[in-house]
PDB file of N, CA and C in Angstrom:
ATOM      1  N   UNK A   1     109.036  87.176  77.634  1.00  0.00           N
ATOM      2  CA  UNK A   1     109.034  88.197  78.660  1.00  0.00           C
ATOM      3  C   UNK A   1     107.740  89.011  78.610  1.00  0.00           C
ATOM      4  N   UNK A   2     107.554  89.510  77.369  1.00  0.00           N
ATOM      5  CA  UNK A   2     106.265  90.329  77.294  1.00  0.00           C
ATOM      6  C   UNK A   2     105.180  89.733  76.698  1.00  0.00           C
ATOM      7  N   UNK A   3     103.677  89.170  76.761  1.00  0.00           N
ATOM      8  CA  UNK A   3     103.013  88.153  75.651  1.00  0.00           C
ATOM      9  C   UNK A   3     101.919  89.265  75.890  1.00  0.00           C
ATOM     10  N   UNK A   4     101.109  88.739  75.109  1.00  0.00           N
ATOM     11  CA  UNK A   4      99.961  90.184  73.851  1.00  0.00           C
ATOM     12  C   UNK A   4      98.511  89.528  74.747  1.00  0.00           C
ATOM     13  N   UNK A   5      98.882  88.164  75.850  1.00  0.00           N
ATOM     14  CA  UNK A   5      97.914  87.649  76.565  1.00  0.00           C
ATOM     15  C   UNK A   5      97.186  89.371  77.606  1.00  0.00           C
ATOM     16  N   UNK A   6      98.585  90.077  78.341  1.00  0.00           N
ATOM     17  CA  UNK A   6      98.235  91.275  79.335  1.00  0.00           C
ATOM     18  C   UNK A   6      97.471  91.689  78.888  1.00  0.00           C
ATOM     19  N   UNK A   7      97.477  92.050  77.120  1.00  0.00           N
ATOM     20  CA  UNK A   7      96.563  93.341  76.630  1.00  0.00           C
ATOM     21  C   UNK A   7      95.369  92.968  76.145  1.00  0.00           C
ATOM     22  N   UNK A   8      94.861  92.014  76.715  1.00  0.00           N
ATOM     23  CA  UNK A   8      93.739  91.336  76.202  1.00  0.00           C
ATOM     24  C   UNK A   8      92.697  92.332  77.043  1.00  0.00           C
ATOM     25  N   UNK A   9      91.394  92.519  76.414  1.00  0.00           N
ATOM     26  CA  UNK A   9      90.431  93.325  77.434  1.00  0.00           C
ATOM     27  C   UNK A   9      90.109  92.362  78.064  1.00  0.00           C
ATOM     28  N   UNK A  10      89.834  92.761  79.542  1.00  0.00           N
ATOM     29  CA  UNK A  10      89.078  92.041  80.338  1.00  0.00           C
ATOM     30  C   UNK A  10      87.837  92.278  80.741  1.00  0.00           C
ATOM     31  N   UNK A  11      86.732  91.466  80.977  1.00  0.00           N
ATOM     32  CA  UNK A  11      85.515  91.749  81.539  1.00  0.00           C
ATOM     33  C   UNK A  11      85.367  92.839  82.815  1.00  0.00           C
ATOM     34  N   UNK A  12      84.793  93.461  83.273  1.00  0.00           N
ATOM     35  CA  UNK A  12      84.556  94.690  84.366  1.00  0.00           C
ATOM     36  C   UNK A  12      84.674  93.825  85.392  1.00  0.00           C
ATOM     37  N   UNK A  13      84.541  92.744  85.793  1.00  0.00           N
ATOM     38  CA  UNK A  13      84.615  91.861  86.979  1.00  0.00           C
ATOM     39  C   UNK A  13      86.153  91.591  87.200  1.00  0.00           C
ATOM     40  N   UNK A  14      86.456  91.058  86.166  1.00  0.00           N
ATOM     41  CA  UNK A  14      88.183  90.886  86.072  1.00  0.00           C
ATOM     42  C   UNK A  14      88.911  91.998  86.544  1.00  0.00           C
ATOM     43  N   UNK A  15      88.645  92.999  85.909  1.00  0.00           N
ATOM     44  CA  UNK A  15      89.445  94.521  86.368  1.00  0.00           C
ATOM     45  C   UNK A  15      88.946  94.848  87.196  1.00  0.00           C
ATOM     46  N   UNK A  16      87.893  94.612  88.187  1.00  0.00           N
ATOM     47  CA  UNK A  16      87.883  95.397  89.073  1.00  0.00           C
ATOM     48  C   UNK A  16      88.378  94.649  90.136  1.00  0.00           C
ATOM     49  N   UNK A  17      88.861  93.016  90.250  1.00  0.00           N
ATOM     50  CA  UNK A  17      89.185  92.439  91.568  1.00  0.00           C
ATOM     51  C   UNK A  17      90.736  92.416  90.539  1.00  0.00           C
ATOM     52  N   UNK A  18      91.554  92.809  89.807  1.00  0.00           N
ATOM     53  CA  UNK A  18      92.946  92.990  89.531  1.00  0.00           C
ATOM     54  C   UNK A  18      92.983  94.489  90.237  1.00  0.00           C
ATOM     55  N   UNK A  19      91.903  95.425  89.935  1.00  0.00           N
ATOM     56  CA  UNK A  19      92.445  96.784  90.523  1.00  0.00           C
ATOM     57  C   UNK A  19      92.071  96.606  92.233  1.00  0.00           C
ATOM     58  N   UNK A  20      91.382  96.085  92.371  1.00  0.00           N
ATOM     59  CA  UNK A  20      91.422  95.662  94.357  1.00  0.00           C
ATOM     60  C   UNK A  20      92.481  95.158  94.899  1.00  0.00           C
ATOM     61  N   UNK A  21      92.839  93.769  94.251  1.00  0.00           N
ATOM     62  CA  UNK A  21      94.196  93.174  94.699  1.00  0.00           C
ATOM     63  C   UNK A  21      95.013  94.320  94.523  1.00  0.00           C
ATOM     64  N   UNK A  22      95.242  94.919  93.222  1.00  0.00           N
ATOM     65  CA  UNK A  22      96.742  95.819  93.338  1.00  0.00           C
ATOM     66  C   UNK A  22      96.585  96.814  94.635  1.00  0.00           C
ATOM     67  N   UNK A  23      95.582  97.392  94.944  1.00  0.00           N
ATOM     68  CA  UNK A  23      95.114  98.048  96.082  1.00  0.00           C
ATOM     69  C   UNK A  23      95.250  97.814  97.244  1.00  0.00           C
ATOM     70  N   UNK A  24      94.859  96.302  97.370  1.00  0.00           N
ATOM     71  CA  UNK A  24      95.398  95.758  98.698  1.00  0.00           C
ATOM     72  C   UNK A  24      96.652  95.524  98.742  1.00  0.00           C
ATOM     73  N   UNK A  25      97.883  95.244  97.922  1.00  0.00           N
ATOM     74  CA  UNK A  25      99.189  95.028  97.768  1.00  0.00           C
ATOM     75  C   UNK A  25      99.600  96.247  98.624  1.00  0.00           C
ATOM     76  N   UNK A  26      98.931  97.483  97.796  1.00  0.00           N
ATOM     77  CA  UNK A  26      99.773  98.512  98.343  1.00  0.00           C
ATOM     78  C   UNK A  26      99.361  99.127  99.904  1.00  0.00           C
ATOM     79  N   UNK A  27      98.528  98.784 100.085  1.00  0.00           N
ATOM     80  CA  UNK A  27      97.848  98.719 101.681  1.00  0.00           C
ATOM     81  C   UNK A  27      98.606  98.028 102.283  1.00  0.00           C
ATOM     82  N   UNK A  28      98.539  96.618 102.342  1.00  0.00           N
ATOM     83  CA  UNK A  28      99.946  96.417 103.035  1.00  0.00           C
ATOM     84  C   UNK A  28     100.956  96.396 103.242  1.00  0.00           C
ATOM     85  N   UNK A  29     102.071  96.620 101.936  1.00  0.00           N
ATOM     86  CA  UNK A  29     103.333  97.188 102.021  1.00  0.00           C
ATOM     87  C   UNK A  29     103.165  98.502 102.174  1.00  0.00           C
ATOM     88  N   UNK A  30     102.610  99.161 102.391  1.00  0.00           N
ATOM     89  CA  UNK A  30     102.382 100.515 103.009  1.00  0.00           C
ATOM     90  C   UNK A  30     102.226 100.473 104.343  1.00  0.00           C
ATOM     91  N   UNK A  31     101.564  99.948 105.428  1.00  0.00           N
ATOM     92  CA  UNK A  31     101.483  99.268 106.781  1.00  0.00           C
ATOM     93  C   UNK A  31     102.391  98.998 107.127  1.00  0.00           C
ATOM     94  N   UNK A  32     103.378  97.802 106.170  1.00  0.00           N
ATOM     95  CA  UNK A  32     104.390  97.240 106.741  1.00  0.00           C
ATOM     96  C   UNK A  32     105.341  98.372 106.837  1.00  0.00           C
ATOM     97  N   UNK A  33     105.878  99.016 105.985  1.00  0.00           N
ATOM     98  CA  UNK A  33     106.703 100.306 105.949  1.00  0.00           C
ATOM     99  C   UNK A  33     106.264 101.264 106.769  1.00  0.00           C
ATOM    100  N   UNK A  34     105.335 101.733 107.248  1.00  0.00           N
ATOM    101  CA  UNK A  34     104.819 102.809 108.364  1.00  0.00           C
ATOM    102  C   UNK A  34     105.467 101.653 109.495  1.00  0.00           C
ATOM    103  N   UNK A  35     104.972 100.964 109.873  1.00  0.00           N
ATOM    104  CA  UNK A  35     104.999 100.323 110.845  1.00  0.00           C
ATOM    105  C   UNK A  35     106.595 100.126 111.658  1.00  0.00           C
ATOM    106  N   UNK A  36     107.629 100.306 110.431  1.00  0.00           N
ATOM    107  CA  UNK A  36     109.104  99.852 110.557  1.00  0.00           C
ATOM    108  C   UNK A  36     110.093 101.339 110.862  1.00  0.00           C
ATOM    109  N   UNK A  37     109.157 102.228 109.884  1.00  0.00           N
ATOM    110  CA  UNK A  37     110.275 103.497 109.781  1.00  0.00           C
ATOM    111  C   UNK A  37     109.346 104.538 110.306  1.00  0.00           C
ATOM    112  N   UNK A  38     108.002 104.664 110.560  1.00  0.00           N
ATOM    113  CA  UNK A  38     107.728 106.100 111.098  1.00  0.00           C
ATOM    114  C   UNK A  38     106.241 105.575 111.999  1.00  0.00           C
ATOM    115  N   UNK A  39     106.391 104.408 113.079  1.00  0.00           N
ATOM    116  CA  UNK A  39     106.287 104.331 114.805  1.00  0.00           C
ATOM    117  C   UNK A  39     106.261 105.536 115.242  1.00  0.00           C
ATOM    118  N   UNK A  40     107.465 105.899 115.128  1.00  0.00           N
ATOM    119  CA  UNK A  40     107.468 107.077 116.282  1.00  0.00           C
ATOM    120  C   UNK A  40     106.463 108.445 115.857  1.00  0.00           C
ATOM    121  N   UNK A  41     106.549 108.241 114.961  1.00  0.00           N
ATOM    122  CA  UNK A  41     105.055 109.331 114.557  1.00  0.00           C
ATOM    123  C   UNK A  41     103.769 108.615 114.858  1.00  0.00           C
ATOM    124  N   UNK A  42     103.863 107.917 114.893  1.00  0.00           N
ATOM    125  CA  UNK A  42     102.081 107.268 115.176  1.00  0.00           C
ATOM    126  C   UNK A  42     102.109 107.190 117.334  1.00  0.00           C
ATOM    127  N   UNK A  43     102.998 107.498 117.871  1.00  0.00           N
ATOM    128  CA  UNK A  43     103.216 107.145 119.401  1.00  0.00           C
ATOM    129  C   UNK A  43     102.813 106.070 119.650  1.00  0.00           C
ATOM    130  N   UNK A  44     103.474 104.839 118.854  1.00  0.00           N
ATOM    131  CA  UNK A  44     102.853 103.659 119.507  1.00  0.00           C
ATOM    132  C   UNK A  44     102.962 103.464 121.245  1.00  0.00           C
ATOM    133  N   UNK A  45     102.682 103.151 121.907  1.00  0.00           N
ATOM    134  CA  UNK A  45     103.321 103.209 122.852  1.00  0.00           C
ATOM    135  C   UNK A  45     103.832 101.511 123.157  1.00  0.00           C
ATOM    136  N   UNK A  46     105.212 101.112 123.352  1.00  0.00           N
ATOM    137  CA  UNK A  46     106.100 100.642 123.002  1.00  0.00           C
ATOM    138  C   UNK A  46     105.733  99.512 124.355  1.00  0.00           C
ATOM    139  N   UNK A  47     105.218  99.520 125.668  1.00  0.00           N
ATOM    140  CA  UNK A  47     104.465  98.905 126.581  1.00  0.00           C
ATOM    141  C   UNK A  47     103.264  97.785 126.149  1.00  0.00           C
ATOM    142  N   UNK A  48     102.741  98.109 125.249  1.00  0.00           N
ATOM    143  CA  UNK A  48     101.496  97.349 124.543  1.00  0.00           C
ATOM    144  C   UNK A  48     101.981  97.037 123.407  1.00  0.00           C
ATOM    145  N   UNK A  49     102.900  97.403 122.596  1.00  0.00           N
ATOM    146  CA  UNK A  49     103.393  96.898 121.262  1.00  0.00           C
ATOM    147  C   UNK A  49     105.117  96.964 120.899  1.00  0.00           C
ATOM    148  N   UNK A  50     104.835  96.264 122.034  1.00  0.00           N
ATOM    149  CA  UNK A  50     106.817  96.293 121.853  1.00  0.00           C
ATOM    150  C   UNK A  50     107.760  96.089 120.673  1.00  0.00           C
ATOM    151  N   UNK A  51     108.702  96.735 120.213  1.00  0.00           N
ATOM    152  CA  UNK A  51     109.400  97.115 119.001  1.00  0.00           C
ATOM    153  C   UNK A  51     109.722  95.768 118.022  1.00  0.00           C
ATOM    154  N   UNK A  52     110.247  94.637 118.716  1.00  0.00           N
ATOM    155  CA  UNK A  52     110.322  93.559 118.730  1.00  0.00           C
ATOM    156  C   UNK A  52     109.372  92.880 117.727  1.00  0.00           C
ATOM    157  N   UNK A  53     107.788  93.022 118.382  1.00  0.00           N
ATOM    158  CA  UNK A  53     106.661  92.177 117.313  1.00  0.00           C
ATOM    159  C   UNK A  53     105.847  93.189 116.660  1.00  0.00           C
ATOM    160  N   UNK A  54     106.525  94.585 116.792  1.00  0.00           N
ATOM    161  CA  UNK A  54     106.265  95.510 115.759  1.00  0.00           C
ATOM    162  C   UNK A  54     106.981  95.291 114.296  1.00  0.00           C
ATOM    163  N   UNK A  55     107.989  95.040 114.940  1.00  0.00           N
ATOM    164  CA  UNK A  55     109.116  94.879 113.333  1.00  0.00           C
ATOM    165  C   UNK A  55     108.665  93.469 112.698  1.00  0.00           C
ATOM    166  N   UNK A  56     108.021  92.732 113.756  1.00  0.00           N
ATOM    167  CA  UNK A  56     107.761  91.244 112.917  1.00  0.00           C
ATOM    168  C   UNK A  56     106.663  91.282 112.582  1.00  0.00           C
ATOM    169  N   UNK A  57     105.743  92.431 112.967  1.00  0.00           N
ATOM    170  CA  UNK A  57     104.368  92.203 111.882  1.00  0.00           C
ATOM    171  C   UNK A  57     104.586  93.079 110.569  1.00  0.00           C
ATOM    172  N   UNK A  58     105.519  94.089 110.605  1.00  0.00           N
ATOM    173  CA  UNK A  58     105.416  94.359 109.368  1.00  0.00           C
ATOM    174  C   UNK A  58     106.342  93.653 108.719  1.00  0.00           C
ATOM    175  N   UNK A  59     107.320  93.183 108.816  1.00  0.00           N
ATOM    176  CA  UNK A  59     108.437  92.020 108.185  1.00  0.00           C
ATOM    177  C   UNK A  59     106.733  90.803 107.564  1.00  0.00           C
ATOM    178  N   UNK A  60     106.341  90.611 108.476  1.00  0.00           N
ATOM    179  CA  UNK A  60     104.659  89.863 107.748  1.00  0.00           C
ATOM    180  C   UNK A  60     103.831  90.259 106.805  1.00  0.00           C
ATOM    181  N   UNK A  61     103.843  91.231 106.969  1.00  0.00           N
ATOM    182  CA  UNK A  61     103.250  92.369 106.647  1.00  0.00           C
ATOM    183  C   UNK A  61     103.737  92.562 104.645  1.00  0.00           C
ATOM    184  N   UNK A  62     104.826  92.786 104.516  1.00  0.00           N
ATOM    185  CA  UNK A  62     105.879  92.820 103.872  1.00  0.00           C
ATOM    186  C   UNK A  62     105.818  91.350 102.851  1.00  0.00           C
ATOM    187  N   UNK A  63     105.713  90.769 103.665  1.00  0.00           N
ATOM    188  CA  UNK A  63     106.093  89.064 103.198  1.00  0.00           C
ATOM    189  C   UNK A  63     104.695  88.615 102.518  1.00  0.00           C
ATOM    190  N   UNK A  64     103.673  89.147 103.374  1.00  0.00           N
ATOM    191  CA  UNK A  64     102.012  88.772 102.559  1.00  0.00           C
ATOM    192  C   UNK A  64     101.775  89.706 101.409  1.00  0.00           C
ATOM    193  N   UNK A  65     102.313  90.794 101.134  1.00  0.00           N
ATOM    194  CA  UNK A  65     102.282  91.421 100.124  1.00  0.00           C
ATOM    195  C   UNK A  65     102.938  90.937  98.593  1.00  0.00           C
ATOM    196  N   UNK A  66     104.263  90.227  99.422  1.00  0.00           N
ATOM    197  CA  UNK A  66     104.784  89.976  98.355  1.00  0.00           C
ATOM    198  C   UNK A  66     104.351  88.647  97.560  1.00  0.00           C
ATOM    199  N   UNK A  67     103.365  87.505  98.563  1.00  0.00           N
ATOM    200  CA  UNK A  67     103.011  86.380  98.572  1.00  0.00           C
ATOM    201  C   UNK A  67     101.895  86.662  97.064  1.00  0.00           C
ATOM    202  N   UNK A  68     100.319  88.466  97.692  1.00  0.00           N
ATOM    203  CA  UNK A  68     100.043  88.809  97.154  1.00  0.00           C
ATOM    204  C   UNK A  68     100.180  88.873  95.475  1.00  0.00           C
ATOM    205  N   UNK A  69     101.172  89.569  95.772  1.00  0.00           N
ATOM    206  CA  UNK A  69     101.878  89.639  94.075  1.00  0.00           C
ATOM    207  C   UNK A  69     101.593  88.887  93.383  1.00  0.00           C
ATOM    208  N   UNK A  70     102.700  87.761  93.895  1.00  0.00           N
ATOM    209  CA  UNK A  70     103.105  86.792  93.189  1.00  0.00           C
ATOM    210  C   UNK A  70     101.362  85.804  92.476  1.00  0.00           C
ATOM    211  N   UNK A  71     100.949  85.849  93.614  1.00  0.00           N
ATOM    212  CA  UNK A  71      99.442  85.032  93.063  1.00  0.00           C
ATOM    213  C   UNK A  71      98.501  86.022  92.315  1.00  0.00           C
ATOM    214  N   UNK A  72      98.907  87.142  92.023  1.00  0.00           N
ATOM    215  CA  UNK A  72      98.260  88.242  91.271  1.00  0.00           C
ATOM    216  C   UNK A  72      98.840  88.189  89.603  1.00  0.00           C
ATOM    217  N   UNK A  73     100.091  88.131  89.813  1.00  0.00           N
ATOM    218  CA  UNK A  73     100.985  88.091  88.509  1.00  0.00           C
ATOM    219  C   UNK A  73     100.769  86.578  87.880  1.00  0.00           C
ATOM    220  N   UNK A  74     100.471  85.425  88.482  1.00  0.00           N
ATOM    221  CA  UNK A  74     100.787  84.039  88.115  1.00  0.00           C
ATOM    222  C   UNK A  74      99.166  83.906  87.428  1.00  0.00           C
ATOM    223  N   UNK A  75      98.024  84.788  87.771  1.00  0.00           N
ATOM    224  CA  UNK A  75      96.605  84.653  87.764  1.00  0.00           C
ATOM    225  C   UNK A  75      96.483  85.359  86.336  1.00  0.00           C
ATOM    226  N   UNK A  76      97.136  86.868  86.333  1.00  0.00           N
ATOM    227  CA  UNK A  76      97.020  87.364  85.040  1.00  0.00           C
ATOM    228  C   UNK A  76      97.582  86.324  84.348  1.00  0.00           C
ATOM    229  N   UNK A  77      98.750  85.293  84.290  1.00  0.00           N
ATOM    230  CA  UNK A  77      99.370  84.947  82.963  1.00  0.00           C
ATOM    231  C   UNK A  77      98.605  83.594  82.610  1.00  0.00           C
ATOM    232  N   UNK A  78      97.721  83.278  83.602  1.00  0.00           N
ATOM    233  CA  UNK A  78      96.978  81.715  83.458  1.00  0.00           C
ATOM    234  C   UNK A  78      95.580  82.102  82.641  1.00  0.00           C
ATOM    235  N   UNK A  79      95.247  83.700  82.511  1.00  0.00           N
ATOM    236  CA  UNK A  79      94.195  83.999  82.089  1.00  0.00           C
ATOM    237  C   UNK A  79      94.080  84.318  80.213  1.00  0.00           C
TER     238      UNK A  79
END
């Protein structure tokens, strides 16, 4: 569950595209979640971005984040 591989130092190149990816993770599950629960604060206007393929880009949105992860977490443990 836990291996002593995480706490290995990494080179400044390594950590800085692990601290970007985690960055971008949260950029887009942050998007996707604005996008689902607080619309109505941003006035989308619902004519040009109908509710419909609003909810399915962040449901995408959501889904590439988690895709994210996963190739973030599988990269630290191959390293």
């Amino acid at each position: 569950m836990f291996n002593s591989n995480f706490l290995k130092q990494k080179s400044p190149q390594q950590r800085f595209l692990f601290i970007l990816g985690a960055f971008m993770i949260l950029i887009f599950l942050s998007l996707g979640i604005i996008l689902v629960f607080f619309s109505d604060m941003l006035s989308l206007d619902d004519e040009k971005f109908p509710a419909k393929y609003r909810i399915a880009f962040a449901i995408l949105l959501v889904v590439y984040a988690g895709i994210r992860f996963s190739r973030l977490t599988k990269q630290n443990d191959n390293e």
